[in-house]
Protein backbone atom coordinates (compact mmCIF):
# COMPACT_ATOMS: atom_id res chain seq x y z
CA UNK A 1 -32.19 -49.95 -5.35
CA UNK A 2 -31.50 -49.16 -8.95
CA UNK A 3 -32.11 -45.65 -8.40
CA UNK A 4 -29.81 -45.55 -5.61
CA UNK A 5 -26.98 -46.53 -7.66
CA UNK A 6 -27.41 -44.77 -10.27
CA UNK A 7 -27.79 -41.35 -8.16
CA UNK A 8 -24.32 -42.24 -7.11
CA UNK A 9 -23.05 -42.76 -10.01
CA UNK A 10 -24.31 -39.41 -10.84
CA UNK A 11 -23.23 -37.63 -7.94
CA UNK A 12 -19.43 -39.27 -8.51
CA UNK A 13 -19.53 -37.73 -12.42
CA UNK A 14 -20.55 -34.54 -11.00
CA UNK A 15 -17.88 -34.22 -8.43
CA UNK A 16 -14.99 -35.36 -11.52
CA UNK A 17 -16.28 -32.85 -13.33
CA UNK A 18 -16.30 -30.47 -11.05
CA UNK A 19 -12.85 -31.11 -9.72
CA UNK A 20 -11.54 -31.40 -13.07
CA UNK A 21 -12.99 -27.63 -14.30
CA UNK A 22 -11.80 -26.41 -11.25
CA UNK A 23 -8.15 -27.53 -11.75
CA UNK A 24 -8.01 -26.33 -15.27
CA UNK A 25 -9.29 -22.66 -14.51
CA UNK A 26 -6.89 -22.46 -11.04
CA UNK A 27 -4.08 -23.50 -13.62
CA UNK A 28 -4.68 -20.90 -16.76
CA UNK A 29 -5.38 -18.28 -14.04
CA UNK A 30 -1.99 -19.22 -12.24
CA UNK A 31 0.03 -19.78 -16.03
CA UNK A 32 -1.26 -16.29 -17.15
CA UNK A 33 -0.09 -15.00 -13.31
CA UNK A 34 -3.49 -13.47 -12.92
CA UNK A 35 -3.41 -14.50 -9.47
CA UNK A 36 -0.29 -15.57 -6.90
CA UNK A 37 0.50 -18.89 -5.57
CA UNK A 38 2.74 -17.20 -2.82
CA UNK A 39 0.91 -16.57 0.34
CA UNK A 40 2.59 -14.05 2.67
CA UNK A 41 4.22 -15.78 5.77
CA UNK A 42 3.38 -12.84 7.73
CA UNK A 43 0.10 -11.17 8.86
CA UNK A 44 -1.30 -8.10 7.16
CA UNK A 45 -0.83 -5.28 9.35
CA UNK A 46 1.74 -2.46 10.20
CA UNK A 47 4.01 -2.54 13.34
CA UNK A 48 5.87 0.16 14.96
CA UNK A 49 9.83 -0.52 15.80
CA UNK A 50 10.67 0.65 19.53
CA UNK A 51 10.57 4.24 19.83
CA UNK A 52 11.58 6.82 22.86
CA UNK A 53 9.27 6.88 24.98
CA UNK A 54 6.61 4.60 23.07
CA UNK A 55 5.63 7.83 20.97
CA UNK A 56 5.87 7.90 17.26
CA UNK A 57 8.48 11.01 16.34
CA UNK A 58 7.47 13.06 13.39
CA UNK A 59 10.60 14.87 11.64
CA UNK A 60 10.46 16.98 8.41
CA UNK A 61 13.70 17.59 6.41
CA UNK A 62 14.52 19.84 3.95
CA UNK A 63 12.63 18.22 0.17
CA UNK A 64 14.79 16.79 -2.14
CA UNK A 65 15.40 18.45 -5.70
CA UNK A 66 11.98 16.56 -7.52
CA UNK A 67 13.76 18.00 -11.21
CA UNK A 68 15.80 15.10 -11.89
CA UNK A 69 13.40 12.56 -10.58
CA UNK A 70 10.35 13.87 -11.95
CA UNK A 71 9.08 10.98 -13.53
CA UNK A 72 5.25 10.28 -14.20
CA UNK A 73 5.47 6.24 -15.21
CA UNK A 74 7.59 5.07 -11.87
CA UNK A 75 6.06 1.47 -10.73
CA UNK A 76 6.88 0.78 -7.48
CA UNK A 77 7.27 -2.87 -6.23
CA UNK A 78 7.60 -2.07 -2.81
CA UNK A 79 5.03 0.91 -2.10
CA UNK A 80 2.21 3.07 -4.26
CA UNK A 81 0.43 5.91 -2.77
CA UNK A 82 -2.92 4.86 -3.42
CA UNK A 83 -5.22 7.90 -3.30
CA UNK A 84 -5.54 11.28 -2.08
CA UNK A 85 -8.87 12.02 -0.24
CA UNK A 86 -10.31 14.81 0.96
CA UNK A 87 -7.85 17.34 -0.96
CA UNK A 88 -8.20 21.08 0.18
CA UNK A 89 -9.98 20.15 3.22
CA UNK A 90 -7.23 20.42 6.09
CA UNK A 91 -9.61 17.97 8.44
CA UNK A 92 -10.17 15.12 5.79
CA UNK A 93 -7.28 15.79 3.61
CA UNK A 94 -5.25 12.39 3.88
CA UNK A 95 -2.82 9.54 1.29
CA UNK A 96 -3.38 6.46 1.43
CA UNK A 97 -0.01 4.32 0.70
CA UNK A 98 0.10 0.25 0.03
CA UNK A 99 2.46 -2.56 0.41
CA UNK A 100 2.35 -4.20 -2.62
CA UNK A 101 5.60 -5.87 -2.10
CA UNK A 102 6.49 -8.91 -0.88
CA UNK A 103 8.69 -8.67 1.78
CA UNK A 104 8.81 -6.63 4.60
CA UNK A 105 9.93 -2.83 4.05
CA UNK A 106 11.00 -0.01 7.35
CA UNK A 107 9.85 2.96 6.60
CA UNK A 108 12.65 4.94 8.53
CA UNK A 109 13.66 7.95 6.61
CA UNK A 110 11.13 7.69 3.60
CA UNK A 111 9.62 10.55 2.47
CA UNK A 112 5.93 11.62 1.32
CA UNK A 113 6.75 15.31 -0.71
CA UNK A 114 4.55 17.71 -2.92
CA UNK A 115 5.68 19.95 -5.85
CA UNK A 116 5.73 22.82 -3.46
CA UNK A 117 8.35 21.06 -0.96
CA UNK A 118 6.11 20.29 1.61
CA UNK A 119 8.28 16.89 3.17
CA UNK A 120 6.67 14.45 5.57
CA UNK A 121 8.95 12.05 6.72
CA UNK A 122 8.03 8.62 7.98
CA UNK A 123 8.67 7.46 11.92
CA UNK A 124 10.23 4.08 12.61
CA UNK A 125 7.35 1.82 10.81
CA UNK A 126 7.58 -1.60 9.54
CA UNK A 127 4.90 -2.56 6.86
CA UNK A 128 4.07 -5.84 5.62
CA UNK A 129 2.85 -7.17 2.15
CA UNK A 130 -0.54 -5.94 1.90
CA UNK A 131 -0.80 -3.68 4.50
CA UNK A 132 -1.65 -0.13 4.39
CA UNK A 133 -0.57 3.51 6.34
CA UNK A 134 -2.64 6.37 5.94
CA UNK A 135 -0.87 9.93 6.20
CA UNK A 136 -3.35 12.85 7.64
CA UNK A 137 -2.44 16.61 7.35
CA UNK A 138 -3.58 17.83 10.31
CA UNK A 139 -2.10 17.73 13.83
CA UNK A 140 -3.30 14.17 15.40
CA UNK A 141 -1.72 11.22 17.25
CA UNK A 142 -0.24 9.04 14.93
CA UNK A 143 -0.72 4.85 15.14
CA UNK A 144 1.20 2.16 13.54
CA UNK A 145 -1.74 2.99 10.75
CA UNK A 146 -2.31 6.29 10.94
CA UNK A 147 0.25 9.10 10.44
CA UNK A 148 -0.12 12.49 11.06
CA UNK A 149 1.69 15.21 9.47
CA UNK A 150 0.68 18.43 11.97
CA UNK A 151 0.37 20.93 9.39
CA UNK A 152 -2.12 23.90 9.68
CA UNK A 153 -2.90 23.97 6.07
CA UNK A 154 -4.21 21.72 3.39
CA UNK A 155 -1.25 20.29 1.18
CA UNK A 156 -2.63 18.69 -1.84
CA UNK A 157 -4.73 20.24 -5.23
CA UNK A 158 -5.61 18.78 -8.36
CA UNK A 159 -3.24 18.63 -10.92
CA UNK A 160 -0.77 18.27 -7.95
CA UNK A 161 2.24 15.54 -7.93
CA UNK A 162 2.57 13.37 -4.83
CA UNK A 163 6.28 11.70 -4.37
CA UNK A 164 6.96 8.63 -2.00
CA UNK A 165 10.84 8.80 -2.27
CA UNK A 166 13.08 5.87 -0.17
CA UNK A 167 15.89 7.02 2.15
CA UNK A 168 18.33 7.46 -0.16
CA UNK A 169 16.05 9.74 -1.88
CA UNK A 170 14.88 7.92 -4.72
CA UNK A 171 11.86 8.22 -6.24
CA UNK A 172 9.42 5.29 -5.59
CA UNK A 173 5.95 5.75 -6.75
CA UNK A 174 4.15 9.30 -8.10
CA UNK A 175 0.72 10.01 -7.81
CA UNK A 176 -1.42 12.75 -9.71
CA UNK A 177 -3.72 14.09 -7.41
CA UNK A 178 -6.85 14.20 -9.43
């Protein structure tokens, strides 16, 4: 019987302790903002806004003048282009942009551009915080998730600057392709 007891009384310290460590790392963590108490009241995912004829419509404009807005350190809190992948390679060649925001954003009227004033201009998309759109080069049938851009030629090179400007054609987030 004494045993008993005193395995309880162990187990009871343990859990304390436990509890307590736990609540003392979650609170440093949260007090340095390494990590976010907000959770997003909306699921993870991309939606597309009513369309004609349930199709997403693909438009290119004419680029906007990069001079003036050629910045390298932009930080977007809305949307980063992630990566380039597959550069050069017309079937694989493909950006990858991210919500990182935390409220909804449309992405009427925003615009993906190079340095050589290729334009891609975004369909009637919603994305959420966290979720994700990938934009292909080639000629495909876009998804709420996957854009493509119909070209016959591969877009991006090394060295190469990748632009995500809003509709009023600001720039949002640049991207060295490397």
């Amino acid at each position: 019987m004494q045993s008993w007891r005193r395995l309880v009384y162990f187990l009871l310290l343990n859990v304390l302790v436990s509890a307590l460590t736990v609540w003392v790392v979650v609170s440093m963590m949260l007090r340095n903002n390494m990590i976010s108490a907000a959770t997003p009241e909306e699921p993870t995912l991309v939606r597309s806004v009513a369309t004609q004829a349930g199709e997403v419509v693909v438009t290119q404009t004419s680029a906007v003048n990069l001079e003036q807005n050629d910045a390298t350190e932009v930080v977007s809190e809305i949307l980063e282009i992630k990566s380039v992948i597959g550069m050069g390679e017309l079937e694989t060649e493909r950006v990858l942009i991210e919500h990182v925001g935390e409220k909804e954003v449309s992405l009427n009227g925003w615009q993906l551009q190079d340095q050589d004033g290729h334009v891609y201009t975004f369909p009637a998309l919603t994305m959420f915080s966290g979720g994700a759109v990938t934009v292909y080069t080639r000629e495909g049938t876009s998804s709420v998730v996957e854009l493509y851009w119909g070209l016959d030629a591969p877009v991006w090179s090394a060295g190469e600057k990748a632009y995500l400007l809003d509709p009023e054609g600001t720039v949002q987030a640049v991207f060295v392709v490397p």
